[in-house]
C-alpha atoms as a PDB file:
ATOM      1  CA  UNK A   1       0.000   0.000   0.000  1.00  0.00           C
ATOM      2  CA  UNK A   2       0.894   3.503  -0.853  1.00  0.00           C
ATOM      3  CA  UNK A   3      -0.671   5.861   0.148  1.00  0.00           C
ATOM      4  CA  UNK A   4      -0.040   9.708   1.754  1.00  0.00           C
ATOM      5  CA  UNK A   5      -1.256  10.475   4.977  1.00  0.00           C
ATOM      6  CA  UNK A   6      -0.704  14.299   5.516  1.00  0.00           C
ATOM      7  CA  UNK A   7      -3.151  16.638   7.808  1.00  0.00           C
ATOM      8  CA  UNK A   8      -4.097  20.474   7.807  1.00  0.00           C
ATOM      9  CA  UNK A   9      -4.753  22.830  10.385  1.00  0.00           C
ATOM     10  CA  UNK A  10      -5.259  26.643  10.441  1.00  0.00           C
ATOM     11  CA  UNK A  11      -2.435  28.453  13.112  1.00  0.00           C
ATOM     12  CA  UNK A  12      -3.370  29.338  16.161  1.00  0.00           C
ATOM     13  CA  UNK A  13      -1.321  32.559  15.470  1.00  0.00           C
ATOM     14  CA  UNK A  14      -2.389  33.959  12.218  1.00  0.00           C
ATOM     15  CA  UNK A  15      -5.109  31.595  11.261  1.00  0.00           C
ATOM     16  CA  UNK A  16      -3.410  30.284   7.921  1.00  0.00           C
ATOM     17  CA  UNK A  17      -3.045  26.697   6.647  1.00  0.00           C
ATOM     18  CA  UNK A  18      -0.372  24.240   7.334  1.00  0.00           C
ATOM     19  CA  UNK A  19       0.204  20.700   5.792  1.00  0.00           C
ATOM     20  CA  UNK A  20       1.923  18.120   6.942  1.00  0.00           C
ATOM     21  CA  UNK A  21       2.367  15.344   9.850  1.00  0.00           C
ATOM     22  CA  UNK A  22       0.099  16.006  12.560  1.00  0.00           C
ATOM     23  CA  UNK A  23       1.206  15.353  16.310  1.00  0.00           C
ATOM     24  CA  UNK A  24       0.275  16.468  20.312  1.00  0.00           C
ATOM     25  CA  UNK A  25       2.458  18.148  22.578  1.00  0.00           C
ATOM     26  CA  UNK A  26       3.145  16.651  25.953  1.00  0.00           C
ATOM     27  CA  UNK A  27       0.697  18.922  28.167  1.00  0.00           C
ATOM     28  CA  UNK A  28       3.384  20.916  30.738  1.00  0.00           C
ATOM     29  CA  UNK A  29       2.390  21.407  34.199  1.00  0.00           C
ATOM     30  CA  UNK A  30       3.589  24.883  33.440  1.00  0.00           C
ATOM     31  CA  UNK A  31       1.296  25.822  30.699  1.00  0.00           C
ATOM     32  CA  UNK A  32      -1.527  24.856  33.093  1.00  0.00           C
ATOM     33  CA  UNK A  33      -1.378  21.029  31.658  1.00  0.00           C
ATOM     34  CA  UNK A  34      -2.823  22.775  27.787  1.00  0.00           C
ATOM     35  CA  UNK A  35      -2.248  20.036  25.099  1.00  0.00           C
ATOM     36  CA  UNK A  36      -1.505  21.591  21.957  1.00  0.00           C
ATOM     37  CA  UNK A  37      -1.766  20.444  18.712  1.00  0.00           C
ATOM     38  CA  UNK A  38       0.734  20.402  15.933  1.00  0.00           C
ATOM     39  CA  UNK A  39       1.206  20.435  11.898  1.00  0.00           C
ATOM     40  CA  UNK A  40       4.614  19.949  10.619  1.00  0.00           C
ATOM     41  CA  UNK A  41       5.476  20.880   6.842  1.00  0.00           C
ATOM     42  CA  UNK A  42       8.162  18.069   5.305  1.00  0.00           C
ATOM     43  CA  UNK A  43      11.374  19.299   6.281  1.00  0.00           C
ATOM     44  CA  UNK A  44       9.850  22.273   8.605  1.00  0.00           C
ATOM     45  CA  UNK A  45       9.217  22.957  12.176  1.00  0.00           C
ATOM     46  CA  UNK A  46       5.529  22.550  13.698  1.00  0.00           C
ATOM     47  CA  UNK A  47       2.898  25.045  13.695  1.00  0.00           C
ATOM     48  CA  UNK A  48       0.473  24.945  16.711  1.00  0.00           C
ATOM     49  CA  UNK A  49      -3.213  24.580  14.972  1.00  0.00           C
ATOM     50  CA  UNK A  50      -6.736  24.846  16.137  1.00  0.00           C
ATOM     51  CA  UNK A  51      -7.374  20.732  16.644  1.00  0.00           C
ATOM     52  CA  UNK A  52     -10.863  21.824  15.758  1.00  0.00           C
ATOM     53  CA  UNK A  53      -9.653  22.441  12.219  1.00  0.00           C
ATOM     54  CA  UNK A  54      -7.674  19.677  11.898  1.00  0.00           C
ATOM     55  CA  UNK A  55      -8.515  17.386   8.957  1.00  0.00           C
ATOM     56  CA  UNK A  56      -6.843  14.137   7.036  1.00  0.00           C
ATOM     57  CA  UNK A  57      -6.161  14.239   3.475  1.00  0.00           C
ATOM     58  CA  UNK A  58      -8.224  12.016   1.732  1.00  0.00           C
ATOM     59  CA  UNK A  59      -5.802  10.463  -0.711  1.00  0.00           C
ATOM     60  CA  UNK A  60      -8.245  11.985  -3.439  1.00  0.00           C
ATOM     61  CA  UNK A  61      -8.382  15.175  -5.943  1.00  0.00           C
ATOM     62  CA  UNK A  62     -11.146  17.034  -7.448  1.00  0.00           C
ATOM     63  CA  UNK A  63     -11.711  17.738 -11.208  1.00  0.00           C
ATOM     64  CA  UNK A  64      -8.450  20.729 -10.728  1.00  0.00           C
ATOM     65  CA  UNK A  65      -6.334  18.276  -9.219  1.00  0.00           C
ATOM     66  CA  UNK A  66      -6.652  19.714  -5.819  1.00  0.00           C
ATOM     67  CA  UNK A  67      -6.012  17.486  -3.159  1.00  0.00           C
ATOM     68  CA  UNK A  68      -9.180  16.896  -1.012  1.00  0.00           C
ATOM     69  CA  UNK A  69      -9.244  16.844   2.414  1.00  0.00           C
ATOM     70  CA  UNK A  70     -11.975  16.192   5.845  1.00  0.00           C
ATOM     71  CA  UNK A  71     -14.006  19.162   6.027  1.00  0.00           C
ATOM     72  CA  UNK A  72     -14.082  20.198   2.430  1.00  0.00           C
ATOM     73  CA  UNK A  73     -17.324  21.232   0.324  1.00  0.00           C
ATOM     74  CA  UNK A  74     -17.290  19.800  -2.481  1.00  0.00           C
ATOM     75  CA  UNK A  75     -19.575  20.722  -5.995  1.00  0.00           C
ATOM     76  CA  UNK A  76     -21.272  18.322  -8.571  1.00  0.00           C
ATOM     77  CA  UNK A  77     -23.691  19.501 -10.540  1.00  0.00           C
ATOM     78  CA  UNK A  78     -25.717  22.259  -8.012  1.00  0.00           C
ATOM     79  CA  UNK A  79     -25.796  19.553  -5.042  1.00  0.00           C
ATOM     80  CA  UNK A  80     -23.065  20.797  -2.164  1.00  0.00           C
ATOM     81  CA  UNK A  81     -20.950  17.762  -0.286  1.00  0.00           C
ATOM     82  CA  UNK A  82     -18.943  17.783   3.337  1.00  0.00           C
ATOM     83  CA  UNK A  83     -16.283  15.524   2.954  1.00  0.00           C
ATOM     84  CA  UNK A  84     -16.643  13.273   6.288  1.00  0.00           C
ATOM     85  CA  UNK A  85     -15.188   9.948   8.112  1.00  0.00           C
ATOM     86  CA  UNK A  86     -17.989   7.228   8.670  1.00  0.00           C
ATOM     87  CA  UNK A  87     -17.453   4.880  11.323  1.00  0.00           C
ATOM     88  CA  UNK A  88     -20.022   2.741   9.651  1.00  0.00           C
ATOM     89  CA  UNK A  89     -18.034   2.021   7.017  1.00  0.00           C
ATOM     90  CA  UNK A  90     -14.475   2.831   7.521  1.00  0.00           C
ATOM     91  CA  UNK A  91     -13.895   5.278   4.998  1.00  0.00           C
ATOM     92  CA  UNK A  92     -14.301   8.833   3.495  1.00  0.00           C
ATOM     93  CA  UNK A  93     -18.499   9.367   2.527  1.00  0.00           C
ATOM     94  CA  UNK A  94     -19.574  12.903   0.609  1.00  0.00           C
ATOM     95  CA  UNK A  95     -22.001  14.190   3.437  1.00  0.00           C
ATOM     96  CA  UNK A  96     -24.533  16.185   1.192  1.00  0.00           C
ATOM     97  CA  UNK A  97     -25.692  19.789   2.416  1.00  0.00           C
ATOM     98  CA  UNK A  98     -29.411  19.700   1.443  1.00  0.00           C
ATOM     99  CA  UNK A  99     -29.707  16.211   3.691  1.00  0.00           C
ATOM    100  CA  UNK A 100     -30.996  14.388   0.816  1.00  0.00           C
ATOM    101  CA  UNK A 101     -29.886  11.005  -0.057  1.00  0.00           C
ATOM    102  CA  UNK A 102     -26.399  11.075  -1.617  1.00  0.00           C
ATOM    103  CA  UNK A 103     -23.727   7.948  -2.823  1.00  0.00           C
ATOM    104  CA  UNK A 104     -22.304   7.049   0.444  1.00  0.00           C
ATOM    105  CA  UNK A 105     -19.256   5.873  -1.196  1.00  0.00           C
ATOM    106  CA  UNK A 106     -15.959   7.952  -1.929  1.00  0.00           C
ATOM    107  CA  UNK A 107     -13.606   6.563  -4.235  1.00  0.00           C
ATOM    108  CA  UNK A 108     -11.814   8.072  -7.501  1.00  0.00           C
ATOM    109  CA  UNK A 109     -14.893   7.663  -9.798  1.00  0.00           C
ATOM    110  CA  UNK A 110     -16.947  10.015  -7.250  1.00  0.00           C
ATOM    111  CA  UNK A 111     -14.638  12.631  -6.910  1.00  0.00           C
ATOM    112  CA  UNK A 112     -12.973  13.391 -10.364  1.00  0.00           C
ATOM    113  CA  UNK A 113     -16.141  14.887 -11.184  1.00  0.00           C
ATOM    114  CA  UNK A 114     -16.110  17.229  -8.026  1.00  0.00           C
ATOM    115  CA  UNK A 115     -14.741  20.364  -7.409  1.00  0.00           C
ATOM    116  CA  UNK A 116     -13.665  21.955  -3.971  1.00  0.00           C
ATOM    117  CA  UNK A 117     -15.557  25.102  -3.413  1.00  0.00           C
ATOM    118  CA  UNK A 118     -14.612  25.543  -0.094  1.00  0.00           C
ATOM    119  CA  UNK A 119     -14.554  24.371   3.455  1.00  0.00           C
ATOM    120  CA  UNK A 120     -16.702  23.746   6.872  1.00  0.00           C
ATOM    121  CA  UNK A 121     -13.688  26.071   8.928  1.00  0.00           C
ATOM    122  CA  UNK A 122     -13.674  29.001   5.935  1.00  0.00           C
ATOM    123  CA  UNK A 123     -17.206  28.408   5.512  1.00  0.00           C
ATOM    124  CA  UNK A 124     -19.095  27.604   8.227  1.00  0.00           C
ATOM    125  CA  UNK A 125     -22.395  29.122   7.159  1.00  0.00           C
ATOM    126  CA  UNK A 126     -22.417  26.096   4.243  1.00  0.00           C
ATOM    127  CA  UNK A 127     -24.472  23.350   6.103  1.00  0.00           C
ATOM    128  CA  UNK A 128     -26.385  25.408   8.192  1.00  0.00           C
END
């Protein structure tokens, strides 16, 4: 199997995106015990990011060739889709946004046809 596993995360400093491994901090009893979270760029230092923002590449791209990742909004046609982990099947699903039945599965075939128009963090009204 070969397959990249990469994260992103928006910095807790200036709110931008960061790619890379993601990893915890050991909480300090000086820092009042705060776990942080971390994204490391490939051959870079790690950026503490909002875990709430935190999502997993996909292994997948949309129609541009952008890589797709948890949390994104994805396009086909005029239907809207939150890229999400199911538990119920063990893999990536395309969540749709009016709440009306969708294909549960996420696999090559689904998403070449997709483009990214966003995400839940940049755009949280979507879904709402």
């Amino acid at each position: 199997m070969n397959r990249e596993i990469k994260f992103r995360g928006k910095r807790v400093d200036n709110g931008k995106w960061v790619y890379g491994h993601y990893f915890m901090g050991v909480p300090s009893p000086l820092d009042e015990n705060k776990q942080r979270h971390y994204i490391a760029p490939p051959c870079g230092l790690g950026e503490e990011v909002d875990p709430a923002t935190v999502g997993q590449f996909t292994g997948q791209k949309d129609k541009h060739g952008k890589e797709v990742y948890e949390g994104d909004i994805l396009r086909y046609s005029r239907r809207l889709f939150i890229v999400t982990w199911s538990n119920d099947i063990g893999g990536w699903v395309n969540k749709p946004v009016d709440g009306k039945p969708s294909y549960p599965c996420f696999n090559t075939g689904t998403v070449k046809g997709m483009e990214i128009v966003g995400n839940i963090h940049d755009n949280s009204e979507v879904g709402k």
